[in-house]
C-alpha atoms as a PDB file:
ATOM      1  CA  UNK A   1      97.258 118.768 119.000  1.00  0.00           C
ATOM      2  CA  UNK A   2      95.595 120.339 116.096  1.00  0.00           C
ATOM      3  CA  UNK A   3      97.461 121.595 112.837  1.00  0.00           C
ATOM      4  CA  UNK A   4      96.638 123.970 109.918  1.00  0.00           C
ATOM      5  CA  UNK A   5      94.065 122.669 107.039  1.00  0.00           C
ATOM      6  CA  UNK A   6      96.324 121.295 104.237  1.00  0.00           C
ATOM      7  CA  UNK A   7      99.642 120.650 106.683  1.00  0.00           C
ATOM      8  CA  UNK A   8     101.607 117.449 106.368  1.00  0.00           C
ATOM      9  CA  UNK A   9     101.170 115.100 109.077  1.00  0.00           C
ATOM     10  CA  UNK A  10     103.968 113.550 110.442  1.00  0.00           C
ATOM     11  CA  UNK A  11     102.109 110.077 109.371  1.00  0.00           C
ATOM     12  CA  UNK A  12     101.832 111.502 105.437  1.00  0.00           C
ATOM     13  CA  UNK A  13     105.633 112.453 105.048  1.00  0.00           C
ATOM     14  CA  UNK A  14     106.675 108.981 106.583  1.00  0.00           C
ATOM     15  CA  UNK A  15     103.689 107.603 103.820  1.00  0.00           C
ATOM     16  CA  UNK A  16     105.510 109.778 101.193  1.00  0.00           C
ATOM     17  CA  UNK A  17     108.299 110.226 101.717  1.00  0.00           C
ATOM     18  CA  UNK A  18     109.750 106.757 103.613  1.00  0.00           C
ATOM     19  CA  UNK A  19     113.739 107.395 102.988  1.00  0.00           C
ATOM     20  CA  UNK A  20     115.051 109.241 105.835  1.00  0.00           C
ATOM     21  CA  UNK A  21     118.628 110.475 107.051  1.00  0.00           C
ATOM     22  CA  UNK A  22     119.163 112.167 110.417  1.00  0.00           C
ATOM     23  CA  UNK A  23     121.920 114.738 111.034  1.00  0.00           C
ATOM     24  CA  UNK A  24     122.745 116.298 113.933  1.00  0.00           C
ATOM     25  CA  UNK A  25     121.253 119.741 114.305  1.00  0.00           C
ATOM     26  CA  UNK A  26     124.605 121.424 114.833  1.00  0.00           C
ATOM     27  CA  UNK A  27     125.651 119.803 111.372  1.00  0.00           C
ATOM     28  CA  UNK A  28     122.491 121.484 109.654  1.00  0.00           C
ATOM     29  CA  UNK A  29     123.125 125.294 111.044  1.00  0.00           C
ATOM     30  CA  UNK A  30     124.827 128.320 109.905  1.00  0.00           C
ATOM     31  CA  UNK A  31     126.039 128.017 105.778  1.00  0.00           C
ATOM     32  CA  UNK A  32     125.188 123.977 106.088  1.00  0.00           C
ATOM     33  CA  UNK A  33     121.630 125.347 105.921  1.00  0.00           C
ATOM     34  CA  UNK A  34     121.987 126.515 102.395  1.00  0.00           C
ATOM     35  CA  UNK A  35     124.758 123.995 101.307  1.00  0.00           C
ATOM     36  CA  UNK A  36     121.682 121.255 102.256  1.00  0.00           C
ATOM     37  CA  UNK A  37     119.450 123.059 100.384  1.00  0.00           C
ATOM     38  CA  UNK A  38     121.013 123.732  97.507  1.00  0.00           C
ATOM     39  CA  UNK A  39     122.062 120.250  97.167  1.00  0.00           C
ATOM     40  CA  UNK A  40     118.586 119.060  97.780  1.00  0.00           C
ATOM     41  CA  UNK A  41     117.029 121.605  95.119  1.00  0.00           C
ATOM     42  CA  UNK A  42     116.514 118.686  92.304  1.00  0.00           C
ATOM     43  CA  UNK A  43     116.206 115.820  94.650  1.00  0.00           C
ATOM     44  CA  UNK A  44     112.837 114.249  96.394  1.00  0.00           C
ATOM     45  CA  UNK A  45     113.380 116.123  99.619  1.00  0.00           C
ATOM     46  CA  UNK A  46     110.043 116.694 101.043  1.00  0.00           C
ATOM     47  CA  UNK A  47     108.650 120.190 101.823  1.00  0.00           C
ATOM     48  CA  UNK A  48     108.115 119.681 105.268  1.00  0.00           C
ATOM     49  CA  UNK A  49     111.189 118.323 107.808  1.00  0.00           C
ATOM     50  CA  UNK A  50     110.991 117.161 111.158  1.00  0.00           C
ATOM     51  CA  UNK A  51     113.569 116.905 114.413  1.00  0.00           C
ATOM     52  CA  UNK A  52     113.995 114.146 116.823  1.00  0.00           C
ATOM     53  CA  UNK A  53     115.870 114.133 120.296  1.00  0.00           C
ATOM     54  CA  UNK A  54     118.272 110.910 121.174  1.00  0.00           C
ATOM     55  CA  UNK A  55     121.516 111.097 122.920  1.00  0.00           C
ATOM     56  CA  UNK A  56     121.600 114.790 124.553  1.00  0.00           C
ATOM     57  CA  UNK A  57     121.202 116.251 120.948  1.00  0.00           C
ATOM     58  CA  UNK A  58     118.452 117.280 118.465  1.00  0.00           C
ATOM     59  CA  UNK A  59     118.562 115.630 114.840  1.00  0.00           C
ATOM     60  CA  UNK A  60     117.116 116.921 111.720  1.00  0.00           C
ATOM     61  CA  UNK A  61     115.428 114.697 109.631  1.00  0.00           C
ATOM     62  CA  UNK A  62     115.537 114.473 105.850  1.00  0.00           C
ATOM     63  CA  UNK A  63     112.775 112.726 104.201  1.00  0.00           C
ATOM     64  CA  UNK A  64     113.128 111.645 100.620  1.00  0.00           C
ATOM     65  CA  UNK A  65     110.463 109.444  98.182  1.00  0.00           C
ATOM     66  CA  UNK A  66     113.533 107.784  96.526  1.00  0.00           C
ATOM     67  CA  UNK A  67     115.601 105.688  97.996  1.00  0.00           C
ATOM     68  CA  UNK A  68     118.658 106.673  95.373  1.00  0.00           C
ATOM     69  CA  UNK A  69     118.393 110.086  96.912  1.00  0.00           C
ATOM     70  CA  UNK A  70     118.283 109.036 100.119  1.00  0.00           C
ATOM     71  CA  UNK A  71     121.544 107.377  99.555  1.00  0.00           C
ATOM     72  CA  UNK A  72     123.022 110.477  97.636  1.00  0.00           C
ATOM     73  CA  UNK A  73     122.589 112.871 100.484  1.00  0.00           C
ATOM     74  CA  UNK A  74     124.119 110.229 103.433  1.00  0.00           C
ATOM     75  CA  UNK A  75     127.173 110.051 101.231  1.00  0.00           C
ATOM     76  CA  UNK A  76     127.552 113.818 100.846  1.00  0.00           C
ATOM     77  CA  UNK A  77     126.468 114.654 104.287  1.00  0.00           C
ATOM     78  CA  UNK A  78     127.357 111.947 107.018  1.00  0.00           C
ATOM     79  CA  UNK A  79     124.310 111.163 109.409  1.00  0.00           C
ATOM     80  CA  UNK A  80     121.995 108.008 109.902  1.00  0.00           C
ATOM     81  CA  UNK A  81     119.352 106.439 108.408  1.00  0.00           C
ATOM     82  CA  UNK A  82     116.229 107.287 110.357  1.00  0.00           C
ATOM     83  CA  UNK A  83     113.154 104.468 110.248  1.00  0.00           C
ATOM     84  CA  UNK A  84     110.162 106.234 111.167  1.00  0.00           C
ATOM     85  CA  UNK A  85     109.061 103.168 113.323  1.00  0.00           C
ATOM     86  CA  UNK A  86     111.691 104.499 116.063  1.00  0.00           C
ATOM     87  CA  UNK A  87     110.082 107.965 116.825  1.00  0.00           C
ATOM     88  CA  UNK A  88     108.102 108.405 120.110  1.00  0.00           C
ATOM     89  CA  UNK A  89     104.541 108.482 120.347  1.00  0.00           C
ATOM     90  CA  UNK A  90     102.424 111.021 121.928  1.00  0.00           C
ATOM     91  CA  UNK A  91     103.901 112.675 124.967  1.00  0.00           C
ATOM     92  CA  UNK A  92     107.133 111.708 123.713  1.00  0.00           C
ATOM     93  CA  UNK A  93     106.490 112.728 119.597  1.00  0.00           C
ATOM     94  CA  UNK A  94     109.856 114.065 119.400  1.00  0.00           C
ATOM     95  CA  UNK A  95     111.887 111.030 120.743  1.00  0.00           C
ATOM     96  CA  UNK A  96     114.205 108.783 118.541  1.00  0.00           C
ATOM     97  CA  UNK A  97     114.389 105.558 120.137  1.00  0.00           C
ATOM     98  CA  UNK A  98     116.983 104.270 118.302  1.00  0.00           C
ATOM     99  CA  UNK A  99     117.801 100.452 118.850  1.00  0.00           C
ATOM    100  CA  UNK A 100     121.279 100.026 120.049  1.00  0.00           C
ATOM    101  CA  UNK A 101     123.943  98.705 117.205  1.00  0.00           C
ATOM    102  CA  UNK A 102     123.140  95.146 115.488  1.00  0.00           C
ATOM    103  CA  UNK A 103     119.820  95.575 116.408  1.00  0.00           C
ATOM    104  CA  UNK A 104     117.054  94.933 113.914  1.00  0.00           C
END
């Protein structure tokens, strides 16, 4: 897979930005869109998202470099913390597999 010259890698926003929520994609559509961004505007939000796929549905993932942030945005918004460990690799980049409750 290549990428553009100067593009974060999925491997530099988890580096950088380590504090991640995941909301379902139908949560992050429509007006949510700006609601999410507008909230976001002053808070450690990285540039660059990503999306994972676990139970039938797509997730949006919001990376933040503070942990207080992080935290901020769950409360407002709903959704689940998201530990970069638990995406897929290669073939399967874009799955979440998230360990079943009480796990870790």
């Amino acid at each position: 897979m290549s990428r553009r010259k100067g593009e974060l890698t999925a491997a530099l926003i988890d580096r950088g930005w380590p504090h991640q929520v995941a909301l379902p994609e139908e949560a992050c559509a429509g007006n949510n869109y700006k609601i999410h961004a507008d909230f976001c505007r002053d808070l450690s939000l990285c540039p660059r998202g990503k999306a994972v796929f676990h139970g039938d549905q797509w997730w949006r993932v919001f990376c933040f470099s503070d942990p207080f942030h992080a935290d901020a945005f769950r409360e407002r918004f709903g959704g689940e913390p998201f530990n970069p460990e638990d995406r897929g690799r290669g073939g399967a980049w874009a799955q979440w597999r998230k360990p079943a409750s009480g796990q870790r």
